[in-house]
Structure formats: C-alpha cells, structure tokens
PDB file of N, CA and C in Angstrom:
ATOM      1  N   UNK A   1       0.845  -1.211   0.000  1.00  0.00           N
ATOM      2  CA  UNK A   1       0.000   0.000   0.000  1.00  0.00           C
ATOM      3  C   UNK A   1       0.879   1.259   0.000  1.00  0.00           C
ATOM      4  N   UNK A   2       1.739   1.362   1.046  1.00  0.00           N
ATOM      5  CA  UNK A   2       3.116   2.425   1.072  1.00  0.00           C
ATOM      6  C   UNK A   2       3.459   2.533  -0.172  1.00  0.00           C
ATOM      7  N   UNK A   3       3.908   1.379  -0.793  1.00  0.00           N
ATOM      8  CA  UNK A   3       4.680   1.139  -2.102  1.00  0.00           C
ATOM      9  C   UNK A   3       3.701   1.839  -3.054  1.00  0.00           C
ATOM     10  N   UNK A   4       2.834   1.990  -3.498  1.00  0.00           N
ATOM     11  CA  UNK A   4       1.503   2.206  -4.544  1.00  0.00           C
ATOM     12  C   UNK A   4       1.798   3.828  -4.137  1.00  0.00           C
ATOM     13  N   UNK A   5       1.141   4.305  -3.091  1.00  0.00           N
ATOM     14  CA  UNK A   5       1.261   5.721  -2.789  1.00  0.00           C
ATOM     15  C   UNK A   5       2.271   6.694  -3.002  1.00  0.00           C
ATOM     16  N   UNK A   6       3.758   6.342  -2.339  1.00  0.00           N
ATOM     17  CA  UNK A   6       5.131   6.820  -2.869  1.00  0.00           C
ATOM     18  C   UNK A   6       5.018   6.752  -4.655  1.00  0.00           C
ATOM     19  N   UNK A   7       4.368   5.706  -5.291  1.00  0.00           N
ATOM     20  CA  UNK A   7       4.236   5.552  -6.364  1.00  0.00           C
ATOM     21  C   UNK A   7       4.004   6.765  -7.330  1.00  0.00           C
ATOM     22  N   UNK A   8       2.574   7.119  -6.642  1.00  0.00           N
ATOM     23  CA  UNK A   8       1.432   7.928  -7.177  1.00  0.00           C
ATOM     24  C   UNK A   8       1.947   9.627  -6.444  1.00  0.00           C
ATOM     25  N   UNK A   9       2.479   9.302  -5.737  1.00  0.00           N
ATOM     26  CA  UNK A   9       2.840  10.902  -5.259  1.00  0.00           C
ATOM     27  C   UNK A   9       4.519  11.215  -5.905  1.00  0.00           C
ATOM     28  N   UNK A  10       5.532   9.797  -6.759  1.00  0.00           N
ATOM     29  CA  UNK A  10       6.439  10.383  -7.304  1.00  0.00           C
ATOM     30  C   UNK A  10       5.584  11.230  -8.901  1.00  0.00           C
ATOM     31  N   UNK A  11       4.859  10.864  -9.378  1.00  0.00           N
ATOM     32  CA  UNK A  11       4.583  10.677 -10.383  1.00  0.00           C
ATOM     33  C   UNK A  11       3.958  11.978 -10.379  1.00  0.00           C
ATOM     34  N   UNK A  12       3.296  11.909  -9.410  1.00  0.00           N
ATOM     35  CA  UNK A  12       2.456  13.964  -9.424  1.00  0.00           C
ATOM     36  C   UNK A  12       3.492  14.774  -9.283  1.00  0.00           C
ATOM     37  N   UNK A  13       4.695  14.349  -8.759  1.00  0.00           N
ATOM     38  CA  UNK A  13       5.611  15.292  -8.317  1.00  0.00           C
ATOM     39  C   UNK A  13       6.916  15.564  -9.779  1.00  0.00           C
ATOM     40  N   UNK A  14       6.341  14.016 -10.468  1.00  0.00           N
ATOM     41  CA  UNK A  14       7.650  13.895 -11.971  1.00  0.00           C
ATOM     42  C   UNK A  14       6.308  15.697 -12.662  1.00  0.00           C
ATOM     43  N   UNK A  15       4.794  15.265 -12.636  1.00  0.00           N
ATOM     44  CA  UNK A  15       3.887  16.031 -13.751  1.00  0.00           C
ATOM     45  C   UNK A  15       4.167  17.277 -13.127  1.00  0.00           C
ATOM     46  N   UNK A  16       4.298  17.187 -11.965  1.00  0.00           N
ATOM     47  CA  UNK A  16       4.454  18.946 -11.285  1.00  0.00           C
ATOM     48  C   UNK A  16       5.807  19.587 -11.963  1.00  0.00           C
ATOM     49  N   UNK A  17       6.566  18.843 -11.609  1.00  0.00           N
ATOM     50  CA  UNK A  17       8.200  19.446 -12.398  1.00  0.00           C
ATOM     51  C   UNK A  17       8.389  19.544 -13.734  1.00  0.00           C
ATOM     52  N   UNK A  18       7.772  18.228 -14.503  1.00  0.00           N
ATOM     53  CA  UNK A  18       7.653  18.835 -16.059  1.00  0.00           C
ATOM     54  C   UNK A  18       6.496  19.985 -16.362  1.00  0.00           C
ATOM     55  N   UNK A  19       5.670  20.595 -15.660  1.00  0.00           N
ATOM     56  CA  UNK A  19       5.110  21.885 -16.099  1.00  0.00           C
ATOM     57  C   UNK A  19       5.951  22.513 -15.304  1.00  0.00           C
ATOM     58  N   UNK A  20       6.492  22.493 -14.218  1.00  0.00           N
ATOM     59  CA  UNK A  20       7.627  24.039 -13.828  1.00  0.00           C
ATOM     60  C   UNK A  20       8.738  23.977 -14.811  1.00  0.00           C
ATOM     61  N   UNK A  21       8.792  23.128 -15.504  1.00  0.00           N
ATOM     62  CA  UNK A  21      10.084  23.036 -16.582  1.00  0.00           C
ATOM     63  C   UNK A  21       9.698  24.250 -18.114  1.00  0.00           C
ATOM     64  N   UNK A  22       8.471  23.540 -17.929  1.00  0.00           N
ATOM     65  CA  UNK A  22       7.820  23.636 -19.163  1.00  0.00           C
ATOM     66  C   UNK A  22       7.719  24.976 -19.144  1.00  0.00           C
ATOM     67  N   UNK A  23       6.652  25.641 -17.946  1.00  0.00           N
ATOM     68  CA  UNK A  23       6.644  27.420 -17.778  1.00  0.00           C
ATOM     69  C   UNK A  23       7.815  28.104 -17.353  1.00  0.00           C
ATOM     70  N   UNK A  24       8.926  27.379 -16.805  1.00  0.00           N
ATOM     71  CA  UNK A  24      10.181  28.464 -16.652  1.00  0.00           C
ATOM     72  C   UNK A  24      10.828  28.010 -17.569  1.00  0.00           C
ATOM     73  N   UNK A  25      11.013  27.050 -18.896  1.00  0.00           N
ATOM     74  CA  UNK A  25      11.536  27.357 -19.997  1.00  0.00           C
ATOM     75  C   UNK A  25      10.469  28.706 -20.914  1.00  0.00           C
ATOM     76  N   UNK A  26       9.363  28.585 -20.387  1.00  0.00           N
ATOM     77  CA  UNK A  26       8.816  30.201 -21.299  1.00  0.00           C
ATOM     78  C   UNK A  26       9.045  30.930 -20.593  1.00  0.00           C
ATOM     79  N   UNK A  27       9.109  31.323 -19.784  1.00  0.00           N
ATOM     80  CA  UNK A  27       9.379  32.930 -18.732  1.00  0.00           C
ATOM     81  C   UNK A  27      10.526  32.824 -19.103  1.00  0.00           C
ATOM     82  N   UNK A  28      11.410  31.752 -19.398  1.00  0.00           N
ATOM     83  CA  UNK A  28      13.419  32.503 -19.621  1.00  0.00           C
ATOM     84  C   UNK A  28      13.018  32.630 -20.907  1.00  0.00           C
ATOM     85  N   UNK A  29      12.374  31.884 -21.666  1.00  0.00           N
ATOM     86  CA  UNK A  29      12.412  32.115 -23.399  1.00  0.00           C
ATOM     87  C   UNK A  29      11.842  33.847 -23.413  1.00  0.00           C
ATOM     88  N   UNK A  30      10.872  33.501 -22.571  1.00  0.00           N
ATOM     89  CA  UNK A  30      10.020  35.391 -22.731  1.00  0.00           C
ATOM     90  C   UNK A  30      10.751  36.502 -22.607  1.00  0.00           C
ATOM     91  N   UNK A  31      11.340  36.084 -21.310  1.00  0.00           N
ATOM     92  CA  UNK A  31      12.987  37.074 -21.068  1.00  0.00           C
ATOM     93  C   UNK A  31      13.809  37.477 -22.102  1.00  0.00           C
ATOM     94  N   UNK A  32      14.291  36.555 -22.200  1.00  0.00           N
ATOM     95  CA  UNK A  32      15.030  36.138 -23.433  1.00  0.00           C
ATOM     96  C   UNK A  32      14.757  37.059 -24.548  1.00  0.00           C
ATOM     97  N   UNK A  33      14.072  36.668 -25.586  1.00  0.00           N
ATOM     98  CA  UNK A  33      12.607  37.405 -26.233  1.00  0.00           C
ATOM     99  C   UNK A  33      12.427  38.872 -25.708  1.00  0.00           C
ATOM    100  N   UNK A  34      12.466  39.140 -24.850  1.00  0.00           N
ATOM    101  CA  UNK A  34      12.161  40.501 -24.601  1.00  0.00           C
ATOM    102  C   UNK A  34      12.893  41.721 -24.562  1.00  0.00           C
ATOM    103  N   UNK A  35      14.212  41.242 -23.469  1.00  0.00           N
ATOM    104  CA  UNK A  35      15.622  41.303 -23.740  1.00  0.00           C
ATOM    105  C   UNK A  35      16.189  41.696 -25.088  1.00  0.00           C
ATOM    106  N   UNK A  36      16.503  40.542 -25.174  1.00  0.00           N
ATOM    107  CA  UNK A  36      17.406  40.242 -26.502  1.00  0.00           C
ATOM    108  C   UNK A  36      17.060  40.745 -27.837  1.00  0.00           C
ATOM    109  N   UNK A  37      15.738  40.579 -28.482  1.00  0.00           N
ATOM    110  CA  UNK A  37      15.398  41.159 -29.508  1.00  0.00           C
ATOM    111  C   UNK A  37      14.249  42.433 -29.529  1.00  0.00           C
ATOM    112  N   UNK A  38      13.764  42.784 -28.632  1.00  0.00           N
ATOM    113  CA  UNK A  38      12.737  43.769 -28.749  1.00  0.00           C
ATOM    114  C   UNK A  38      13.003  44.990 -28.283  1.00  0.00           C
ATOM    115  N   UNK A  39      14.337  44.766 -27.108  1.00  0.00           N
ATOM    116  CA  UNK A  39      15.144  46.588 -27.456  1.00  0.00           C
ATOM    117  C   UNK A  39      15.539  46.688 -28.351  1.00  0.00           C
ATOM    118  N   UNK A  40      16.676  45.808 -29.159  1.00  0.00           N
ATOM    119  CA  UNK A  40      17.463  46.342 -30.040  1.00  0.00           C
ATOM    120  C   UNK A  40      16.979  46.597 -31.321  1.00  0.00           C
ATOM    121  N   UNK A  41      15.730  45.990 -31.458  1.00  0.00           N
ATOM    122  CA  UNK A  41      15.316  46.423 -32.930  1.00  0.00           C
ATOM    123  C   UNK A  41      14.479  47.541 -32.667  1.00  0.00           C
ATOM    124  N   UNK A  42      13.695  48.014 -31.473  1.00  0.00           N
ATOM    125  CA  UNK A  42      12.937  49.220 -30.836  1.00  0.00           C
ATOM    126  C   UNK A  42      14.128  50.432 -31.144  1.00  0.00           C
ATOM    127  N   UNK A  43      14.945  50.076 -30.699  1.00  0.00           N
ATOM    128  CA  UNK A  43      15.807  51.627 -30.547  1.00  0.00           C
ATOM    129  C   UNK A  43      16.742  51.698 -31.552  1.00  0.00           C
ATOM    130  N   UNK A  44      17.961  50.270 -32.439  1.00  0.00           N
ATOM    131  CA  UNK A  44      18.552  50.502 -33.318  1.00  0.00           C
ATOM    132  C   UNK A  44      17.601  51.138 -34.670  1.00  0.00           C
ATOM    133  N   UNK A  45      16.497  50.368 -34.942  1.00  0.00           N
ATOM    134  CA  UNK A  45      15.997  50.301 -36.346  1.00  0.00           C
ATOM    135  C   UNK A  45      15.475  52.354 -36.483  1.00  0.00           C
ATOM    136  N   UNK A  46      15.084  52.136 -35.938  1.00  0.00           N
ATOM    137  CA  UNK A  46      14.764  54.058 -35.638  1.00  0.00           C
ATOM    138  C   UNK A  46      15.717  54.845 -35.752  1.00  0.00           C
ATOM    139  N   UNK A  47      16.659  54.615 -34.901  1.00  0.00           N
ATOM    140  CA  UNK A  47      18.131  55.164 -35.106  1.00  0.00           C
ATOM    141  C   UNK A  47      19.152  55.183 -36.447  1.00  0.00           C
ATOM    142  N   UNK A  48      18.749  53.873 -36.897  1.00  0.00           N
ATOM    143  CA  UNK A  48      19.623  53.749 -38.689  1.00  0.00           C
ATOM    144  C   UNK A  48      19.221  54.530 -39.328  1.00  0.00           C
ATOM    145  N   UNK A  49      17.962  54.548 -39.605  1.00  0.00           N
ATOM    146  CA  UNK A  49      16.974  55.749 -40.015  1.00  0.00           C
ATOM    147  C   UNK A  49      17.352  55.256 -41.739  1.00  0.00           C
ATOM    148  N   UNK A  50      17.118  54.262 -41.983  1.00  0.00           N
ATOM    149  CA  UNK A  50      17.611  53.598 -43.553  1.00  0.00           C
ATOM    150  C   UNK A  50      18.833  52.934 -43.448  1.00  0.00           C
ATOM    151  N   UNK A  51      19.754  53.455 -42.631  1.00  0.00           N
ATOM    152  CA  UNK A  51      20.566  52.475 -42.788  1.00  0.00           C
ATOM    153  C   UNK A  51      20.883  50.775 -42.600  1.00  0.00           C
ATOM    154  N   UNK A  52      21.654  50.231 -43.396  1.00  0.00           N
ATOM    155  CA  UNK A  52      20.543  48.694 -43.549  1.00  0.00           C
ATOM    156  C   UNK A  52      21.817  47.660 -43.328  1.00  0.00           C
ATOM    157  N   UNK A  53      22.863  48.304 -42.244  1.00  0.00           N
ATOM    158  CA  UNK A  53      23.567  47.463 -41.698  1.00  0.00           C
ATOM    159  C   UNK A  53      23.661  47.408 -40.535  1.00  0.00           C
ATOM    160  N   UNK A  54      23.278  46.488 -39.601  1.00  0.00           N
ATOM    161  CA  UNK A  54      22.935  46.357 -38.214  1.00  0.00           C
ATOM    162  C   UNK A  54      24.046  45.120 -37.473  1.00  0.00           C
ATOM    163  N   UNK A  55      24.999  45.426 -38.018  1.00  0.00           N
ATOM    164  CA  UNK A  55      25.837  44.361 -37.407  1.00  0.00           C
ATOM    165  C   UNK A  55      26.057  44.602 -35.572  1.00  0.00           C
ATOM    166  N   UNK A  56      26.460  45.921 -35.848  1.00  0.00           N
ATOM    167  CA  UNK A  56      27.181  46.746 -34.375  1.00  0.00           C
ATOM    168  C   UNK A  56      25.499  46.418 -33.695  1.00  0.00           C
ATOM    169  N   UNK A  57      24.510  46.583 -33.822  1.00  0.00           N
ATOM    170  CA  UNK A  57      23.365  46.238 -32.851  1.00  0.00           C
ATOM    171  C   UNK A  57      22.524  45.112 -32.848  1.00  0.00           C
ATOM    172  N   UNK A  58      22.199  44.188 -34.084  1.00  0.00           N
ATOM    173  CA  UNK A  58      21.544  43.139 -33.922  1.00  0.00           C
ATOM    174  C   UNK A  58      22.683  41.744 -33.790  1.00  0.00           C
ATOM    175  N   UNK A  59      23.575  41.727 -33.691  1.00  0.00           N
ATOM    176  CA  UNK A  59      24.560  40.830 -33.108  1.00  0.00           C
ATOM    177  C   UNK A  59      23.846  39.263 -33.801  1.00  0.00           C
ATOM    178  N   UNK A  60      24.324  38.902 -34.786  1.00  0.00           N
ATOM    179  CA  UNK A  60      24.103  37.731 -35.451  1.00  0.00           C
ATOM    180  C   UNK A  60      23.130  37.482 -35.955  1.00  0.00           C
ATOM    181  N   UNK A  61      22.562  39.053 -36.404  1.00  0.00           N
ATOM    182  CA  UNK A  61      21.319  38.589 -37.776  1.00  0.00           C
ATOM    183  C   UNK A  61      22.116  39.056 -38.888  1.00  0.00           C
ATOM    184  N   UNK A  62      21.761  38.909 -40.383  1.00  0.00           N
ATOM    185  CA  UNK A  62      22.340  39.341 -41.325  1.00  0.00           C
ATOM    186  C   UNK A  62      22.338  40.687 -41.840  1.00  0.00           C
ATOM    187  N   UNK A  63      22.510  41.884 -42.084  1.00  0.00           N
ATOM    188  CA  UNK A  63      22.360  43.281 -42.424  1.00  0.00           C
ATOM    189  C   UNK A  63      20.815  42.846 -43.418  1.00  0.00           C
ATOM    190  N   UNK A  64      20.050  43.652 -42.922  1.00  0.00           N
ATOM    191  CA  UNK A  64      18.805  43.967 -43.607  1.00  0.00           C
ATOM    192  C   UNK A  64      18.890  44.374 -45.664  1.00  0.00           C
ATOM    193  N   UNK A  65      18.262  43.555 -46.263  1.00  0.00           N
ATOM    194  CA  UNK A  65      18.407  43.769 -48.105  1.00  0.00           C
ATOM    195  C   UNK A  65      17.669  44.410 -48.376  1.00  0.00           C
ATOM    196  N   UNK A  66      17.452  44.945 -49.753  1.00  0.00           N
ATOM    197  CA  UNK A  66      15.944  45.490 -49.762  1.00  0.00           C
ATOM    198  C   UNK A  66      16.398  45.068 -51.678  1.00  0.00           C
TER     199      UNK A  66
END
C-alpha cells in the first residue's frame, strides 16, 4: 500500500516538475525574447533611419536587403 502511494505521489511530483520546466523554460524564453530582440530592434531600427547594416546592434542577424 506504502509502495503504490510513494508511487502515485512520485509521479504527481515527476507532472508537477515537467510543467515548472515547461513554464520556466517560457518565462526565460520570454525574457530572453524581450531582452534580446525587442530593445534592439525598438531603438537601433529608428536610429539607422535607412541604414541597412545592423551588425554593431543586432549581433548575429544578417544586415537587412531590400
């Protein structure tokens, strides 16, 4: 009976940790995401003002073509 229960309470505790996995891999991805690409294209792309090489601010995308 012990044995069955430890069972059933690892198993809620494996489903509990794969959704805290699951939502703090999106809150760091969101971070991330928020961070990383939504200043620098907010404040560089305005700032180039046409200019269509973004090396010095988007850090490993390719300069914009047209």
């Amino acid at each position: 009976a012990l044995g069955s229960w430890l069972l059933a309470l690892g198993s809620w505790l494996l489903a509990l940790g794969f959704w805290f996995l699951v939502f703090g891999f999106l809150k760091i991805a969101d971070l991330f995401l928020t961070l990383d690409l939504e200043k620098p294209f907010k404040i560089a792309i305005p700032a180039q003002a046409g200019i269509h090489d973004c090396a010095s601010y988007c850090d490993g995308f390719p300069p914009a073509r047209e």
